[in-house]
Every structure is written in structure tokens, then in C-alpha cells.
Protein backbone atom coordinates (compact mmCIF):
# COMPACT_ATOMS: atom_id res chain seq x y z
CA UNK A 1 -14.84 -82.09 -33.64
CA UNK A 2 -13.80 -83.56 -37.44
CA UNK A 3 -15.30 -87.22 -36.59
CA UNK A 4 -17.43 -88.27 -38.82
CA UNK A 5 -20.79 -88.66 -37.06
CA UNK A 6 -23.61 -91.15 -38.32
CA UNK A 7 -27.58 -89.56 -38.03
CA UNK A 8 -29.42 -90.97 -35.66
CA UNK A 9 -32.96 -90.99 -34.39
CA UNK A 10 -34.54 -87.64 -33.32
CA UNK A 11 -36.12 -87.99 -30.09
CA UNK A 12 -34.11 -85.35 -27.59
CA UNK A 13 -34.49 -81.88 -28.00
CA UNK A 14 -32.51 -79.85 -25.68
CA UNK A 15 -30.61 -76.72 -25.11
CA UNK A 16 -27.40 -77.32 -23.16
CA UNK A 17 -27.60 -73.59 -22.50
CA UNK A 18 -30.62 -73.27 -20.33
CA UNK A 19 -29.51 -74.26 -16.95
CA UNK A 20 -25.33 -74.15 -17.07
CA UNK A 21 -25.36 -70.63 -18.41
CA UNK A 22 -27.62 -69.39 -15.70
CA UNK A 23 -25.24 -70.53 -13.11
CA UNK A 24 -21.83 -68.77 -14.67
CA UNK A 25 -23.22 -65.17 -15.17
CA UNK A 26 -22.40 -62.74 -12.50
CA UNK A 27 -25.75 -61.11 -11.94
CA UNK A 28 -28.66 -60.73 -13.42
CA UNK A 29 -27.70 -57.49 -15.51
CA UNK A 30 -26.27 -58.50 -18.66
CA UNK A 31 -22.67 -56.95 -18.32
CA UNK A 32 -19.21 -57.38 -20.57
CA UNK A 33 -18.49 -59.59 -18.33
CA UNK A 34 -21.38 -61.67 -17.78
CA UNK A 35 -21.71 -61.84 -21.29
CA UNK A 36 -18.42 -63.24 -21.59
CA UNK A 37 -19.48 -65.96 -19.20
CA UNK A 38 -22.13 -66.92 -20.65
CA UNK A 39 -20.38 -67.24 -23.99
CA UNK A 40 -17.89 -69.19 -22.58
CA UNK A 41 -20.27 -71.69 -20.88
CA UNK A 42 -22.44 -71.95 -24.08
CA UNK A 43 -19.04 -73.21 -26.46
CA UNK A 44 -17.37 -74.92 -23.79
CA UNK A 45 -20.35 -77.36 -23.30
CA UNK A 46 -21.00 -77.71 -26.49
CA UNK A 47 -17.15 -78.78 -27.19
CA UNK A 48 -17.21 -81.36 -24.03
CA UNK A 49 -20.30 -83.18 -25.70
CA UNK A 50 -18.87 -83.46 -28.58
CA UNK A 51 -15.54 -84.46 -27.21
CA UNK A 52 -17.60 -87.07 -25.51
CA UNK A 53 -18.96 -88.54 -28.69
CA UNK A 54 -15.67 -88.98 -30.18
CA UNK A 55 -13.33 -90.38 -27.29
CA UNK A 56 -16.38 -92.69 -25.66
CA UNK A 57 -18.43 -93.50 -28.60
CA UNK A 58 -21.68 -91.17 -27.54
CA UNK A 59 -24.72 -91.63 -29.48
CA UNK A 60 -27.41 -89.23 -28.91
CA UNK A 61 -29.30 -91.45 -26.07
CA UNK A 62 -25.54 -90.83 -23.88
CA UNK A 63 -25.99 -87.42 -25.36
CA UNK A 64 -29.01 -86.28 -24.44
CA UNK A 65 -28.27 -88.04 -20.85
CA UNK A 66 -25.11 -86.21 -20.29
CA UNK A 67 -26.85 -82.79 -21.04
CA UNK A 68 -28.88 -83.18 -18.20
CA UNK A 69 -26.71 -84.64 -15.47
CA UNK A 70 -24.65 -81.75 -16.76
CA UNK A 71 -27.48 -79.31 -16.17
CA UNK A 72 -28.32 -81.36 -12.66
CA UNK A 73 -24.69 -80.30 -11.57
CA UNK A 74 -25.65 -76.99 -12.08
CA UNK A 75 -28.89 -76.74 -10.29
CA UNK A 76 -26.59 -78.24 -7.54
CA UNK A 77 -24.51 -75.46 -7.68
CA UNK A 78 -27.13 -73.14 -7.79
CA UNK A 79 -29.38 -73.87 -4.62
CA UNK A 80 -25.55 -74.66 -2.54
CA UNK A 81 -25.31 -71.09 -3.44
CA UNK A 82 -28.44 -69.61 -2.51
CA UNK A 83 -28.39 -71.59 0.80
CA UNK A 84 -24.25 -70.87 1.63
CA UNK A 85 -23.35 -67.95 -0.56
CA UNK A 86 -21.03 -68.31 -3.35
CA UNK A 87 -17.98 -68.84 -1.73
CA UNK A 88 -18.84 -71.37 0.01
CA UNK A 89 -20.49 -72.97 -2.60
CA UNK A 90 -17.63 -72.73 -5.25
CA UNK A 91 -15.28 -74.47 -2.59
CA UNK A 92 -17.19 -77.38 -1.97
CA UNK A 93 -17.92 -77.55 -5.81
CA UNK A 94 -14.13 -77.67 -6.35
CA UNK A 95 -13.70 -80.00 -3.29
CA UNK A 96 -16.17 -82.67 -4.87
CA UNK A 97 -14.59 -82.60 -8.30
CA UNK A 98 -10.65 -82.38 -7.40
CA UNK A 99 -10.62 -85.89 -6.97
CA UNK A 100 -12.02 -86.22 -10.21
CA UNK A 101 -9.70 -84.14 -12.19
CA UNK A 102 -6.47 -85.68 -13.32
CA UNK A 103 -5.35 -81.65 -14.10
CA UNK A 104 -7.42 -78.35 -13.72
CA UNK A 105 -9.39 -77.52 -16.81
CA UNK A 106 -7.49 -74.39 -18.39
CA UNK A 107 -9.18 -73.21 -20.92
CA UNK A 108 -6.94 -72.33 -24.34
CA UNK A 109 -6.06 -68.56 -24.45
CA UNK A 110 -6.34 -68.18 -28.10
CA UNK A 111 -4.98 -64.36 -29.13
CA UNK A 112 -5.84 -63.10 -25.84
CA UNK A 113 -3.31 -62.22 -22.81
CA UNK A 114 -1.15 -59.67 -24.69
CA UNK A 115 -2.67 -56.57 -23.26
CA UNK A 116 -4.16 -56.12 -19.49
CA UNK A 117 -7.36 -56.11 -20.69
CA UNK A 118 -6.95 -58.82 -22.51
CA UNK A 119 -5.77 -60.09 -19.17
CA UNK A 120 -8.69 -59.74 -17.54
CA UNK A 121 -11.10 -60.92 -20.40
CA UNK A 122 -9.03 -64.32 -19.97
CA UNK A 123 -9.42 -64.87 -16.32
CA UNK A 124 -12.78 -63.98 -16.43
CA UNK A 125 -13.35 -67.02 -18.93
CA UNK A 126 -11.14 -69.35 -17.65
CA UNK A 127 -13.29 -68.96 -14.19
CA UNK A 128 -16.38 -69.50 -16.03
CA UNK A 129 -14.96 -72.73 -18.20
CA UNK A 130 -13.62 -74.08 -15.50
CA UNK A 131 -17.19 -74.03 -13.27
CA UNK A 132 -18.72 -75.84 -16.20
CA UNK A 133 -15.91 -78.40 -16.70
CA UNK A 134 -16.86 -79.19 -12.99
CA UNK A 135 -20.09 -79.37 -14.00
CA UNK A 136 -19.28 -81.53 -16.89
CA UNK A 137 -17.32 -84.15 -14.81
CA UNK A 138 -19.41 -84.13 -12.27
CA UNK A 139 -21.86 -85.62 -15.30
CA UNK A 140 -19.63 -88.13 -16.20
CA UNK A 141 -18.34 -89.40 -13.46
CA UNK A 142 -22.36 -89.87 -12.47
CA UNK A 143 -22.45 -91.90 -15.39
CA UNK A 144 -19.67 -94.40 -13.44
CA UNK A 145 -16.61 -93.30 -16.08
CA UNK A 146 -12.88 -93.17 -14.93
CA UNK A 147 -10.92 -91.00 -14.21
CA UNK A 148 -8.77 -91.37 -16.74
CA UNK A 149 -11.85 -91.32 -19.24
CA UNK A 150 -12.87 -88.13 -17.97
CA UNK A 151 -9.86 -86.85 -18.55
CA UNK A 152 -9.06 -87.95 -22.05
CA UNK A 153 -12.53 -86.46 -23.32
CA UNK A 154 -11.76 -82.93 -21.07
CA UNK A 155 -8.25 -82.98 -23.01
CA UNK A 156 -10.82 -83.07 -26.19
CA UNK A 157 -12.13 -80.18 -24.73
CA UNK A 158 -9.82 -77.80 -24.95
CA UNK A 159 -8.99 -79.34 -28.82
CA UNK A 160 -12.48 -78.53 -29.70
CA UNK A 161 -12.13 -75.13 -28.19
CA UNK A 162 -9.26 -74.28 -29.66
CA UNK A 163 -10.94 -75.73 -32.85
CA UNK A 164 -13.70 -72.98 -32.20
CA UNK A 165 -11.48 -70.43 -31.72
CA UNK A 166 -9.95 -71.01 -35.02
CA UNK A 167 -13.33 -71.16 -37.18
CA UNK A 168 -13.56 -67.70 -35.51
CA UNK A 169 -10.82 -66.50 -37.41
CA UNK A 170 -13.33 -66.15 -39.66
CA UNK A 171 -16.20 -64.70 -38.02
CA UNK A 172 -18.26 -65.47 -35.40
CA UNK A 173 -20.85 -66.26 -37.18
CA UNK A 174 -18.83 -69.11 -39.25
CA UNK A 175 -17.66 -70.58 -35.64
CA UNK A 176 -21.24 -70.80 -34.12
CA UNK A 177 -22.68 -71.97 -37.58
CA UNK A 178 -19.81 -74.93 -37.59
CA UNK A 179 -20.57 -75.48 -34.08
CA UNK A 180 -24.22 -75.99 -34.50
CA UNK A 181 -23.80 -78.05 -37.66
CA UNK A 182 -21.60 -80.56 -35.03
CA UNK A 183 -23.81 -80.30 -32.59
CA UNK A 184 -26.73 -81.40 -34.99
CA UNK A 185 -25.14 -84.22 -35.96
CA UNK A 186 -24.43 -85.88 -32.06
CA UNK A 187 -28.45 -84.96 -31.24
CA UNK A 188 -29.03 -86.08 -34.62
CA UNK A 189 -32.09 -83.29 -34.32
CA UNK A 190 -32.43 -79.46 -35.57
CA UNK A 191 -29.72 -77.99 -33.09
CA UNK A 192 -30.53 -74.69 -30.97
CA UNK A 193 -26.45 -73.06 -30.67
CA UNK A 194 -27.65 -69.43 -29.87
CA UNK A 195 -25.26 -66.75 -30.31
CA UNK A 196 -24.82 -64.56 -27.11
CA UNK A 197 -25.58 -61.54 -28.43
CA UNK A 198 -23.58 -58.67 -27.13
CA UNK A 199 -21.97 -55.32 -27.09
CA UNK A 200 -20.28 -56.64 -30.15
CA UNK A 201 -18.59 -60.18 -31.03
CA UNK A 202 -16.99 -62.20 -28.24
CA UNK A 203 -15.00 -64.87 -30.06
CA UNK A 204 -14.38 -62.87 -33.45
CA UNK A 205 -15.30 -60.67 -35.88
CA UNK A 206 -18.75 -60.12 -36.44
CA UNK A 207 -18.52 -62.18 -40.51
């Protein structure tokens, strides 16, 4: 996420949030866990469009087109799993995508995995990254890019991630501030990275 990015004109204005995080939570009450989802699916799309502006070139017209094919992927999602439940509707998600995916997306651990807890934290966002990586090649590959393309800019992914997850070193507030400020520059417009506000910080410390 350190390429330099040229401003460009502002005519897209749109949360990447709105429809992928809806999709990822596990209810409608906002839980530890949910909240962790939702976190999850709010950085990780964030670092994909940016990875897709630095390995393919994306200007803020691609931009703002990814977002929603990205977002269209989700609504998929969504009304396969009102229809089917969510079992069914994960499998055929992964089923469509597989051939798609050079390697499953595993998102970086960062610090966590030492303790069981920590465990758990980590498969709980490794599920959720990995629906929206679906999501996010789904997006590409309807814009008629390769394999291999999709998986150079989901190997960005995690580098941007882990990028994240180093600005959170020190504070969360730093990471998502850095993160919007990157974001800002692709859209080339006033960027909307909302902190998921929870229990306490997700990523970091609090400053």
C-alpha cells in the first residue's frame, strides 16, 4: 500500500462496507464475534482494492467498478442464503470460486494464535476474510482477469494486511487513519474507512 498514487477526478463516492460487511456478521446482534467479522471484512476489502491499484494499474473508474461487483457478489451470497440456508450457500460460493483461486486466501495471523483464545479469534477471521476474498475474485474475474492476475493482487492482499496490522502497532486509530488516507487517494474523493466500534480495539491498542 506504499505506491505512490496520482489524484484523480472525484466522481464515485462509495463505502465498500455497506453490503460485504452485512453478509460476514453472524447475526444481527452485534457480538465479539460478529464484530470481529465485520472488522475483518471492512480492512480486508479495503487492502484488495488497493492491492488492485498497484499490481493492475486501477484508477478510480476500475475502482469504483470493482467495489460494486464486489458488493454484487455479496448480495449473491446473501439471497443463495436466504433461499438454501447457509450451508448450502457457503458451498456453492466456494464451489464457484475454487476454480478461481490459484491457493486459499489465508489471512496473516499477526500476534494472534499463541493462546486458545487467541485461537479462536483467528479462525473466526480467517472465515470471514476468506468469504470476502471470494467475494473479491468473484469481482475480478467478472471483470475477465486471469487467474494468475487474481492471484498476484490477492498475494497483495495479505501484504497490505499484514501492512495494517503493523500500523496497528501503534494504535488503531493510526492503522485506520493510514488506511483511509490510501484509500482516499485510489477514489481520489473524501474516503469513508469507519472504525468498527467495539467492546474495545480489534486490531490494536486503542492510540
Amino acid at each position: 500500500m506504499g505506491k505512490s498514487r496520482a489524484r484523480v477526478p472525484s466522481y464515485y463516492r462509495q463505502s465498500i462496507q455497506n453490503a460485504v460487511n452485512r453478509q460476514i456478521n453472524l447475526g444481527r446482534t452485534k457480538t465479539a464475534a460478529s464484530l470481529n467479522r465485520e472488522a475483518i471484512g471492512q480492512v480486508v476489502s479495503y487492502c484488495f482494492v488497493a492491492a488492485a491499484h498497484d499490481i493492475l494499474d486501477f484508477d478510480a473508474g476500475k475502482a469504483a467498478v470493482l467495489t460494486v461487483k464486489m458488493n454484487n457478489a455479496a448480495e449473491r451470497y446473501t439471497l443463495d442464503r436466504d433461499k438454501r440456508g447457509a450451508r448450502k450457500a457457503r458451498i456453492a460460493l466456494e464451489d464457484s470460486t475454487r476454480p478461481l483461486m490459484l491457493e486459499t486466501f489465508l489471512l496473516p495471523a499477526g500476534k494472534l494464535g499463541k493462546t486458545a483464545n487467541e485461537r479462536e479469534i483467528l479462525a473466526e477471521r480467517r472465515d470471514a476474510a476468506d468469504m470476502v476474498a471470494r467475494y473479491c475474485v468473484e469481482a475480478l474475474n467478472d471483470m475477465d482477469y486471469t487467474v494468475e492476475q487474481i492471484a498476484a493482487v490477492m498475494q497483495e492482499t495479505r501484504s497490505n494486511f499484514e501492512q495494517f496490522l503493523g500500523w496497528s502497532e501503534d494504535g488503531e486509530m493510526v492503522a485506520y487513519e493510514k488506511l483511509r488516507r490510501v484509500v482516499e487517494d485510489i477514489y481520489g474523493v473524501g474516503a469513508m474507512v469507519e472504525r468498527v466500534n467495539g467492546q474495545g480495539p480489534i486490531f490494536g491498542t486503542e492510540f
